[in-house]
Protein backbone atom coordinates (compact mmCIF):
# COMPACT_ATOMS: atom_id res chain seq x y z
CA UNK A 1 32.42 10.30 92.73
CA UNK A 2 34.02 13.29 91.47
CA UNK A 3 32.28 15.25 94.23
CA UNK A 4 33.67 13.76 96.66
CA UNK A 5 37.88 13.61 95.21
CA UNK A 6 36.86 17.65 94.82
CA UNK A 7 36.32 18.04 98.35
CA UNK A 8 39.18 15.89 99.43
CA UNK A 9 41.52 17.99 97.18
CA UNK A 10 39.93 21.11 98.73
CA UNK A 11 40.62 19.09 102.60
CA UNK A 12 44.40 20.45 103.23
CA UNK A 13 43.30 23.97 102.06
CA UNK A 14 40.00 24.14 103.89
CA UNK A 15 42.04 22.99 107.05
CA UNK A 16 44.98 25.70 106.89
CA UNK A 17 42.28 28.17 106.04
CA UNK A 18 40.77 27.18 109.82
CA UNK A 19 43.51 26.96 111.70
CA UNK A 20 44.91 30.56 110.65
CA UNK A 21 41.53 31.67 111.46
CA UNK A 22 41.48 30.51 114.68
CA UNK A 23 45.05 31.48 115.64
CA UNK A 24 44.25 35.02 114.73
CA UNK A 25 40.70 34.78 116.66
CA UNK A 26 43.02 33.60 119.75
CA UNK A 27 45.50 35.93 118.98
CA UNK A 28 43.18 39.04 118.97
CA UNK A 29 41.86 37.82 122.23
CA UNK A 30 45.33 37.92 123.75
CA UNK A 31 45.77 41.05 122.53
CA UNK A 32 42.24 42.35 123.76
CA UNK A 33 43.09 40.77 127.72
CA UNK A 34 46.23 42.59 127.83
CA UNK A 35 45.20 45.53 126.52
CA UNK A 36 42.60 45.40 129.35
CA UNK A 37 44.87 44.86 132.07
CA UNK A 38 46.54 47.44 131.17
CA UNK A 39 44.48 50.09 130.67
CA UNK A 40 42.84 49.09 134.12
CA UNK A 41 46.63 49.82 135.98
CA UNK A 42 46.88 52.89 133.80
CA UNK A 43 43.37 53.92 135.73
CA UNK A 44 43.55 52.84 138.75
CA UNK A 45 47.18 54.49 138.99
CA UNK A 46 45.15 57.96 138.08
CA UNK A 47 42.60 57.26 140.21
CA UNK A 48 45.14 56.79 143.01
CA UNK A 49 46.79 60.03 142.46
CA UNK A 50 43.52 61.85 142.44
CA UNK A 51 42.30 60.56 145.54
CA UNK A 52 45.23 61.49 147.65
CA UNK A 53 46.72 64.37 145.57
CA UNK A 54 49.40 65.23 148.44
CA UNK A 55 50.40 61.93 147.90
CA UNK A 56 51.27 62.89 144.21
CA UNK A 57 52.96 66.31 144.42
CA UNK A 58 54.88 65.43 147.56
CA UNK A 59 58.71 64.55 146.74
CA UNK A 60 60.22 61.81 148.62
CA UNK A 61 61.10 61.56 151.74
CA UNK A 62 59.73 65.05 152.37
CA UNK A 63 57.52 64.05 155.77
CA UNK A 64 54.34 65.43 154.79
CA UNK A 65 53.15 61.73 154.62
CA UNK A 66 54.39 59.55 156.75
CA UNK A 67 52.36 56.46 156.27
CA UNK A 68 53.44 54.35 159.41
CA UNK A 69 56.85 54.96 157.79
CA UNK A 70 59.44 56.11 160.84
CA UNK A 71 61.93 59.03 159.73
CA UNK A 72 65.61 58.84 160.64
CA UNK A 73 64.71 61.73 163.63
CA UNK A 74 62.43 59.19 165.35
CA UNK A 75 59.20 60.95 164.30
CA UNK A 76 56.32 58.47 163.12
C-alpha cells in the first residue's frame, strides 16, 4: 500500500512536470511556424527583386515600368 500513497504524492508533480512540457513542445512549434513564414516572405521578396531587377532600382513614379498603371500625361 505504500506504493501506491508514493505515487499519488508524486501525482500533482508528475502532472505539472507534463503540462510545462507540453506547453514548451507547443510553444517551440509556434515559434518554428512563424519563423517559417517568415523566412519564406523574406525569400520570396529577394526572389522578386532578382527576377525583375528594373523593378528594384527604379525610383517611383519614374515611368520605366508602367505596369497597366496610367501616368498623369495620359501615357499607359
Amino acid at each position: 500500500m505504500d506504493d501506491v500513497n508514493a505515487v499519488k504524492a508524486l501525482e500533482p508533480v508528475l502532472d505539472y512536470s507534463i503540462r510545462v512540457v507540453g506547453s514548451g513542445i507547443e510553444i517551440f512549434g509556434v515559434v518554428i511556424i512563424v519563423t517559417g513564414i517568415a523566412w519564406s516572405t523574406y525569400l520570396r521578396a529577394g526572389f522578386q527583386r532578382l527576377q525583375d531587377p528594373d523593378r528594384a532600382l527604379a525610383p517611383a513614379g519614374s515611368g520605366s515600368l508602367c505596369c497597366g498603371r496610367y501616368h498623369k500625361d495620359g501615357r499607359t
